[in-house]
PDB file of N, CA and C in Angstrom:
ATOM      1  N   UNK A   1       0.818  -1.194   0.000  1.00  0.00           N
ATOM      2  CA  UNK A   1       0.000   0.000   0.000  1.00  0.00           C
ATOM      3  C   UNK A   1       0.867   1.266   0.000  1.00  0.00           C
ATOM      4  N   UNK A   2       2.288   1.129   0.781  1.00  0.00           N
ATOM      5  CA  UNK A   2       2.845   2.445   0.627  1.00  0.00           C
ATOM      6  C   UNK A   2       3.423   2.641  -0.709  1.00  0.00           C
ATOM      7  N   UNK A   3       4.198   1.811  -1.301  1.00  0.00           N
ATOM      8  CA  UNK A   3       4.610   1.372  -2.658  1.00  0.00           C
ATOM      9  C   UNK A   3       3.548   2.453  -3.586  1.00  0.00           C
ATOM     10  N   UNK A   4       2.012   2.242  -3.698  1.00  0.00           N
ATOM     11  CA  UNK A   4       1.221   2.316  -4.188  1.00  0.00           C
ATOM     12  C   UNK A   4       0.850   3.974  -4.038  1.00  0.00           C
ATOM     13  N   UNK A   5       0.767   4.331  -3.044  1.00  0.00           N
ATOM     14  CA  UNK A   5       0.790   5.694  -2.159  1.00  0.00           C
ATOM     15  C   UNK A   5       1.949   6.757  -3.166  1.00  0.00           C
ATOM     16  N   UNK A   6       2.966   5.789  -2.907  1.00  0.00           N
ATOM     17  CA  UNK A   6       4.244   6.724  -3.544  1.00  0.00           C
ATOM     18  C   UNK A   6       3.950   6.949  -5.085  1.00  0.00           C
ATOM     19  N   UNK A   7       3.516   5.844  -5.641  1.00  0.00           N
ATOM     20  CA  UNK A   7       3.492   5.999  -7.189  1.00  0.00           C
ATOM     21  C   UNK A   7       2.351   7.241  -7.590  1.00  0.00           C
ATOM     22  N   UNK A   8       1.168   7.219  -6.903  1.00  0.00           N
ATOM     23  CA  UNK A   8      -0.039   7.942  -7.074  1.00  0.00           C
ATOM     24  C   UNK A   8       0.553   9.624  -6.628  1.00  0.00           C
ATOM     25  N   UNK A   9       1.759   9.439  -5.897  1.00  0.00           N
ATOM     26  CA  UNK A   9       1.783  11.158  -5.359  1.00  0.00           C
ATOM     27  C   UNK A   9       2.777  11.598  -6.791  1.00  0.00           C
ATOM     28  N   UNK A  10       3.437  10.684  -6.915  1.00  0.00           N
ATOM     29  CA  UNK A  10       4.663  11.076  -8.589  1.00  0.00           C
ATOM     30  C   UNK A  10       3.407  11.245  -9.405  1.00  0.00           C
ATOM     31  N   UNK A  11       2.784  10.702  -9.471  1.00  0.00           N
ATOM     32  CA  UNK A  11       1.921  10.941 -11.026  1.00  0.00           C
ATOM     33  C   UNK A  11       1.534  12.180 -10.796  1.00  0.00           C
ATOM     34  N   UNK A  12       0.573  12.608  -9.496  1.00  0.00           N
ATOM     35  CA  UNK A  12       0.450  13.445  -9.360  1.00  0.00           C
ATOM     36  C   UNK A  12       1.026  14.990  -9.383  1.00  0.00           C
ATOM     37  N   UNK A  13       2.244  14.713  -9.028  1.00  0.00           N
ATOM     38  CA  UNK A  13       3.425  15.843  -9.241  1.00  0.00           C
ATOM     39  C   UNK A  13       3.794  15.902 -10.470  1.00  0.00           C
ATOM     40  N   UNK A  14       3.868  14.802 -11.641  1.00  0.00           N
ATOM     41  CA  UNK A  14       3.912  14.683 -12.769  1.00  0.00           C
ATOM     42  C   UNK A  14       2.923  15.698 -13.277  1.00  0.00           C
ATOM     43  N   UNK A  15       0.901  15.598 -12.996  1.00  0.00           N
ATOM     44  CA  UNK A  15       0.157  15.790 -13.869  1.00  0.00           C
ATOM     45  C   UNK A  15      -0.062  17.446 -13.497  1.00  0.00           C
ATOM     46  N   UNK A  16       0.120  18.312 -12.014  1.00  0.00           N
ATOM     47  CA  UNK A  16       0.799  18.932 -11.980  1.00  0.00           C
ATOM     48  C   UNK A  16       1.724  20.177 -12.412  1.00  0.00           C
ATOM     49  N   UNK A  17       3.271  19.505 -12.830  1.00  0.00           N
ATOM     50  CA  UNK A  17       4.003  20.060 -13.434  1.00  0.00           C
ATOM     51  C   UNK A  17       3.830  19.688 -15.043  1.00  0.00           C
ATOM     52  N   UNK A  18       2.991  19.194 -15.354  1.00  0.00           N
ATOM     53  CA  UNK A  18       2.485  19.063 -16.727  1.00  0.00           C
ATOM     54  C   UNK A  18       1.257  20.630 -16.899  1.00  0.00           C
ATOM     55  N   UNK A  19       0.718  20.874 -15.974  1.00  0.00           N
ATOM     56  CA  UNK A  19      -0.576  22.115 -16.098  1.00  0.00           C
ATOM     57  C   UNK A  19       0.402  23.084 -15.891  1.00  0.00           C
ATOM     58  N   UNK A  20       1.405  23.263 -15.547  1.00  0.00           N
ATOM     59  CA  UNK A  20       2.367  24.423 -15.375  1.00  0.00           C
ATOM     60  C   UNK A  20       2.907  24.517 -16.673  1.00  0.00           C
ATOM     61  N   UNK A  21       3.692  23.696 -17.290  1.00  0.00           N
ATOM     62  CA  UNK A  21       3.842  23.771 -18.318  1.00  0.00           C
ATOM     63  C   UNK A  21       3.596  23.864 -19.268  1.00  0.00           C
ATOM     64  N   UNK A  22       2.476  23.622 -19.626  1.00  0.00           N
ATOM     65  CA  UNK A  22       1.180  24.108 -20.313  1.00  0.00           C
ATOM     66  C   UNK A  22       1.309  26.074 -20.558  1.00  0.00           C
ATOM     67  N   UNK A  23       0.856  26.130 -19.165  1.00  0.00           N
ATOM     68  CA  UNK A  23       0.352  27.103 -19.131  1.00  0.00           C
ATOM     69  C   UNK A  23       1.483  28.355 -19.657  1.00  0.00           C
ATOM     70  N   UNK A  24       2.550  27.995 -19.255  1.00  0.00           N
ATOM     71  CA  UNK A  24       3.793  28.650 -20.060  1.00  0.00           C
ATOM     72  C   UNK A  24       4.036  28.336 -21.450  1.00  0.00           C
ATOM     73  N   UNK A  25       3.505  27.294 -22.196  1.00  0.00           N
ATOM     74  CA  UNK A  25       3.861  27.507 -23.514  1.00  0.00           C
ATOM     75  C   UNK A  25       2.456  27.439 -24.784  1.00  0.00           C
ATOM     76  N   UNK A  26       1.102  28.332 -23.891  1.00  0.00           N
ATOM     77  CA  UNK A  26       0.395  27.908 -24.276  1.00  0.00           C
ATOM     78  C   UNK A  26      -0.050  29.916 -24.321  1.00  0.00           C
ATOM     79  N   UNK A  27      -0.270  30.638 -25.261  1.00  0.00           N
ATOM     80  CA  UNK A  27      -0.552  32.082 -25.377  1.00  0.00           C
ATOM     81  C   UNK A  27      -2.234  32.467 -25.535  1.00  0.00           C
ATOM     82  N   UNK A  28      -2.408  33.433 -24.934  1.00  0.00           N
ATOM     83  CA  UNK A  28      -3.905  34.165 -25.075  1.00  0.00           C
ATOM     84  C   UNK A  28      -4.044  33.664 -26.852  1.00  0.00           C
ATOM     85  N   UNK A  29      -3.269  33.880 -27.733  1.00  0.00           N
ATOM     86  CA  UNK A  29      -3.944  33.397 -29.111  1.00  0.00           C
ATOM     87  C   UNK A  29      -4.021  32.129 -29.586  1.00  0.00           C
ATOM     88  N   UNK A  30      -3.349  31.006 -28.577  1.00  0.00           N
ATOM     89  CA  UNK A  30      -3.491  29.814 -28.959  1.00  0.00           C
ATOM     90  C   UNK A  30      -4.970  29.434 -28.465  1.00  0.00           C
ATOM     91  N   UNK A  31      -5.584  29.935 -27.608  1.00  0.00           N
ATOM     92  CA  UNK A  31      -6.831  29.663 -26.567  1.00  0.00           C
ATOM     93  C   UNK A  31      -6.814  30.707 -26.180  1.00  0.00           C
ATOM     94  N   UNK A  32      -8.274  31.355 -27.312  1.00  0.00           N
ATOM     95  CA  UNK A  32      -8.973  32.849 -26.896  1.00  0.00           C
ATOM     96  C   UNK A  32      -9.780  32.843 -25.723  1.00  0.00           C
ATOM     97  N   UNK A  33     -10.121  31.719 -24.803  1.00  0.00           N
ATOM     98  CA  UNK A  33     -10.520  31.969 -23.605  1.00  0.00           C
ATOM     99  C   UNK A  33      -9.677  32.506 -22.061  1.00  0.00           C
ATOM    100  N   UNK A  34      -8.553  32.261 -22.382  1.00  0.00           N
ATOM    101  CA  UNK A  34      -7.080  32.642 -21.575  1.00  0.00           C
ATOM    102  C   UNK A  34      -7.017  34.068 -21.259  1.00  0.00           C
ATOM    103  N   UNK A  35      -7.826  35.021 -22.448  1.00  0.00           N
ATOM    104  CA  UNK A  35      -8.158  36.685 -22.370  1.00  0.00           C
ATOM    105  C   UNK A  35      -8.543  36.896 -20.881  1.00  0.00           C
ATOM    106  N   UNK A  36      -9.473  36.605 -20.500  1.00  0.00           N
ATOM    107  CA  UNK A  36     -10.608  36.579 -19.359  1.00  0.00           C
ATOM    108  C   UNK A  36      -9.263  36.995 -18.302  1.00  0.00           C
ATOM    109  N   UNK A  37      -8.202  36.016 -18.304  1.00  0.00           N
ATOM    110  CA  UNK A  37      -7.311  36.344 -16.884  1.00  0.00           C
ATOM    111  C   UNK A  37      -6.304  37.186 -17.243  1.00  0.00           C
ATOM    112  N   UNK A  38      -5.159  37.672 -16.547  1.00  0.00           N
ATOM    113  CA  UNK A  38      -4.311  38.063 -16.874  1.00  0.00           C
ATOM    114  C   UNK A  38      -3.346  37.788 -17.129  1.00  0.00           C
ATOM    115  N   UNK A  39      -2.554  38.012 -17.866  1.00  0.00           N
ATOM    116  CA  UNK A  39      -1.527  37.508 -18.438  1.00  0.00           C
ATOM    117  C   UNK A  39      -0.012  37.206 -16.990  1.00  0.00           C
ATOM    118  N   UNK A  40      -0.312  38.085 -16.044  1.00  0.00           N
ATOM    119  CA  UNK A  40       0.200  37.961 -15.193  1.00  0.00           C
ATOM    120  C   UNK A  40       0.083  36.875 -13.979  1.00  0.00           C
ATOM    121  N   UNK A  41      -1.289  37.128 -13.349  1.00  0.00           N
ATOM    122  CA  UNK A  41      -2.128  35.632 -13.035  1.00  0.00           C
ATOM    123  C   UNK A  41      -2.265  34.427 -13.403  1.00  0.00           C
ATOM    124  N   UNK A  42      -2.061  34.730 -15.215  1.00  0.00           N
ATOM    125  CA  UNK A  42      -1.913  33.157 -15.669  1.00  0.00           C
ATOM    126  C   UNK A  42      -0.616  32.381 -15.223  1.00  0.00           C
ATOM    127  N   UNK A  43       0.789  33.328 -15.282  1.00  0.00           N
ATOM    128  CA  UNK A  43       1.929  32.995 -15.085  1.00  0.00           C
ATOM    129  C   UNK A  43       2.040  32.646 -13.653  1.00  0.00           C
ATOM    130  N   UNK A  44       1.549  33.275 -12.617  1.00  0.00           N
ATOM    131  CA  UNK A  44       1.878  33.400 -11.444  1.00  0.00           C
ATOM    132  C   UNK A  44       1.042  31.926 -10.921  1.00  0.00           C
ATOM    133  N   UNK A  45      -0.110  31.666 -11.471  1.00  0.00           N
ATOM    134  CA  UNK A  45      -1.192  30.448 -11.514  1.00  0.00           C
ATOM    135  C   UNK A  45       0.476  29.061 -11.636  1.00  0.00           C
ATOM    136  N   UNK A  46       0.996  29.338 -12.810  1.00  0.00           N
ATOM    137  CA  UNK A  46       1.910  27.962 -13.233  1.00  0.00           C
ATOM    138  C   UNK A  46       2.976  28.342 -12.596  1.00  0.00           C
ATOM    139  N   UNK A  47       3.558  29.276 -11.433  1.00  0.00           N
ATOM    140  CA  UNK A  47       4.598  29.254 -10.555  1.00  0.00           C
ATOM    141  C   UNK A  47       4.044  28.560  -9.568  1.00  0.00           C
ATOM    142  N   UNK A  48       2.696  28.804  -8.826  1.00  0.00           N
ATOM    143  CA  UNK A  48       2.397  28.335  -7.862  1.00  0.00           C
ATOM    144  C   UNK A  48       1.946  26.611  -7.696  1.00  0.00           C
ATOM    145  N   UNK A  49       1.930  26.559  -9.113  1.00  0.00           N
ATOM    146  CA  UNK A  49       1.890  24.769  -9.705  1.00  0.00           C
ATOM    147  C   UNK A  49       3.095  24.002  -9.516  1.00  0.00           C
ATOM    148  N   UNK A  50       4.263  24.543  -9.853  1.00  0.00           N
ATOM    149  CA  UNK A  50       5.488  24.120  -9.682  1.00  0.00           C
ATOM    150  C   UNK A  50       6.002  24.169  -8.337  1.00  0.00           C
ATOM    151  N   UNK A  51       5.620  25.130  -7.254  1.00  0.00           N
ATOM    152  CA  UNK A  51       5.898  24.591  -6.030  1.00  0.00           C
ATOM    153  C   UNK A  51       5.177  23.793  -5.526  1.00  0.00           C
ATOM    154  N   UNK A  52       4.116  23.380  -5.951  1.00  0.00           N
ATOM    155  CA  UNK A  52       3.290  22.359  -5.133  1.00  0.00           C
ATOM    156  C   UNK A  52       3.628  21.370  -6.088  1.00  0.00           C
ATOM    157  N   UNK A  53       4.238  21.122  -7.016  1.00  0.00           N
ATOM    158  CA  UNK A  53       4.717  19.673  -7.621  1.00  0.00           C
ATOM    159  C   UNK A  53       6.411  19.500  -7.121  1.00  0.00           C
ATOM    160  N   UNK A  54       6.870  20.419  -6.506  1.00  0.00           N
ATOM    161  CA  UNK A  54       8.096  20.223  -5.792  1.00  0.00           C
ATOM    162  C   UNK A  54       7.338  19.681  -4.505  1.00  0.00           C
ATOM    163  N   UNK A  55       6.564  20.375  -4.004  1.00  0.00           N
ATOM    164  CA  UNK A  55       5.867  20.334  -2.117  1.00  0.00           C
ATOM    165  C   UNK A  55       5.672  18.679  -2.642  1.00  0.00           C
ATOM    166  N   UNK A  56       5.399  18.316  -3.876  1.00  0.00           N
ATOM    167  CA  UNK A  56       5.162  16.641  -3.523  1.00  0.00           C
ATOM    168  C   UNK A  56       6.265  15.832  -3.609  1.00  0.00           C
ATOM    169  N   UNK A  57       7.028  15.857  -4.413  1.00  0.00           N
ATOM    170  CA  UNK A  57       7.994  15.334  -4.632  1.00  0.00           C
ATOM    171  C   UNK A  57       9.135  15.208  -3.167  1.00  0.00           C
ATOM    172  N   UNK A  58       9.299  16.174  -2.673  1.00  0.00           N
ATOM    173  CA  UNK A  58      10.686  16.901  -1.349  1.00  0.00           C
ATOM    174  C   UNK A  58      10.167  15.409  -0.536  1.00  0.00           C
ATOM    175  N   UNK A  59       9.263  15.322  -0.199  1.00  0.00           N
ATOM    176  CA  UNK A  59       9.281  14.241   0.774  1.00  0.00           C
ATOM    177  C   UNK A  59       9.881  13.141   0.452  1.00  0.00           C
ATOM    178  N   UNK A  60       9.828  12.565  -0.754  1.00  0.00           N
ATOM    179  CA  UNK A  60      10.838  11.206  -1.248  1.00  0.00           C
ATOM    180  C   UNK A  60      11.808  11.241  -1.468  1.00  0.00           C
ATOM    181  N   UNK A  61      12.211  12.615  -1.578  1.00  0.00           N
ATOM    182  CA  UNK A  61      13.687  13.359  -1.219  1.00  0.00           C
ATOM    183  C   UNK A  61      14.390  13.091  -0.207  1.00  0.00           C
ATOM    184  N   UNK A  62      13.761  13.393   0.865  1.00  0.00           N
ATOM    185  CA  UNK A  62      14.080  13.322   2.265  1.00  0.00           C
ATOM    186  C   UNK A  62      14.313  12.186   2.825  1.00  0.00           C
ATOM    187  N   UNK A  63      15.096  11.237   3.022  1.00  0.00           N
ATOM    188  CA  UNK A  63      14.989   9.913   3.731  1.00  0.00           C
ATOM    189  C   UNK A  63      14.939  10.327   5.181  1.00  0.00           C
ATOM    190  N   UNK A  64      15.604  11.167   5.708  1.00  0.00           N
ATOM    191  CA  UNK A  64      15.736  11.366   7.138  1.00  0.00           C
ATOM    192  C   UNK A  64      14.085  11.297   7.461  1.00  0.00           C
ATOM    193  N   UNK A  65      13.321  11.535   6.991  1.00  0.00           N
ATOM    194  CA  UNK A  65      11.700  11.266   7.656  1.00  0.00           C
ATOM    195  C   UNK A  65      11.340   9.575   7.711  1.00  0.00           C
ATOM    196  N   UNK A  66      11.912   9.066   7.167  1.00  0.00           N
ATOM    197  CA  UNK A  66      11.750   7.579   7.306  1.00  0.00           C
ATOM    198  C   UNK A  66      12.764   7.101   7.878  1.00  0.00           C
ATOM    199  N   UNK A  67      13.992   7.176   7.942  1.00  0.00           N
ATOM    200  CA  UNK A  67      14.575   6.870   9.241  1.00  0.00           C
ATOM    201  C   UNK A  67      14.810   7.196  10.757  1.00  0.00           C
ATOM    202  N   UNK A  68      13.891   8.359  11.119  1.00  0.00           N
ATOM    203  CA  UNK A  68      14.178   8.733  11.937  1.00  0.00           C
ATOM    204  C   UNK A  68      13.567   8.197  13.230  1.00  0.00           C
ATOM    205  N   UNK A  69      13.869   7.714  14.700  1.00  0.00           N
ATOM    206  CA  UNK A  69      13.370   7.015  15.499  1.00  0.00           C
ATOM    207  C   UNK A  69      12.521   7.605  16.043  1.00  0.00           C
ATOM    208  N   UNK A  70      11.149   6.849  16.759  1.00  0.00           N
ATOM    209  CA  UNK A  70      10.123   7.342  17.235  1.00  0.00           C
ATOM    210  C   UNK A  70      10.728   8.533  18.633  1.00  0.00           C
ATOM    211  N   UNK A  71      10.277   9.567  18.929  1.00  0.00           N
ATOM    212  CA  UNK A  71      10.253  10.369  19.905  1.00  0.00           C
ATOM    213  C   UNK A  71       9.456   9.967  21.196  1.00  0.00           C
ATOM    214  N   UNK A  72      10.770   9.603  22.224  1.00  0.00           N
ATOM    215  CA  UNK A  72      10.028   9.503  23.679  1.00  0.00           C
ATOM    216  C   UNK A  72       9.603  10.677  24.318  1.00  0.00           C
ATOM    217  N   UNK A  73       8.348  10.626  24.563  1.00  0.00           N
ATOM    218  CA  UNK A  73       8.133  11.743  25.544  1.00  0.00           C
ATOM    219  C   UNK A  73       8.474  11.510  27.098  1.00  0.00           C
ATOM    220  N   UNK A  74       7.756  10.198  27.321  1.00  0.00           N
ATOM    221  CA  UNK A  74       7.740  10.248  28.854  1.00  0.00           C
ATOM    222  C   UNK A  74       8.420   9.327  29.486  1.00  0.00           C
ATOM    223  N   UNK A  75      10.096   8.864  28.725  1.00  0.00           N
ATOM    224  CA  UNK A  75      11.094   8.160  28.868  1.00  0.00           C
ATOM    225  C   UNK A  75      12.035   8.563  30.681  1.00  0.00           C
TER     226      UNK A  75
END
């Protein structure tokens, strides 16, 4: 199940940094509905995509969260 867990959060960070990327190589004249926002908002929309497809990824990064020993409190 964790195996399974892990694969579903990559795709996810995958599908993601796939809408970010998009959104950077994709112009108000390729898709006349894109007008409506701003050209600034749109960009700032696919920055804030890319840190949350990093925010998923950092954890499988990190081994120290899986090795680290349980915390005694009342040792």
């Amino acid at each position: 199940m964790n195996i399974f867990l892990w694969v579903l959060q990559i795709l996810l960070a995958l599908h993601t940094a796939m809408g970010a990327i998009w959104k950077y190589s994709n112009s108000e004249q390729a898709v006349p509905s894109l007008k409506v926002i701003p050209h600034g908002v749109w960009l700032a929309m696919g920055v804030v995509e890319i840190i949350c497809a990093l925010g998923l990824l950092v954890p499988s990064l990190n081994k120290t969260l899986v090795s680290r020993p349980p915390s005694r409190r009342f040792a």
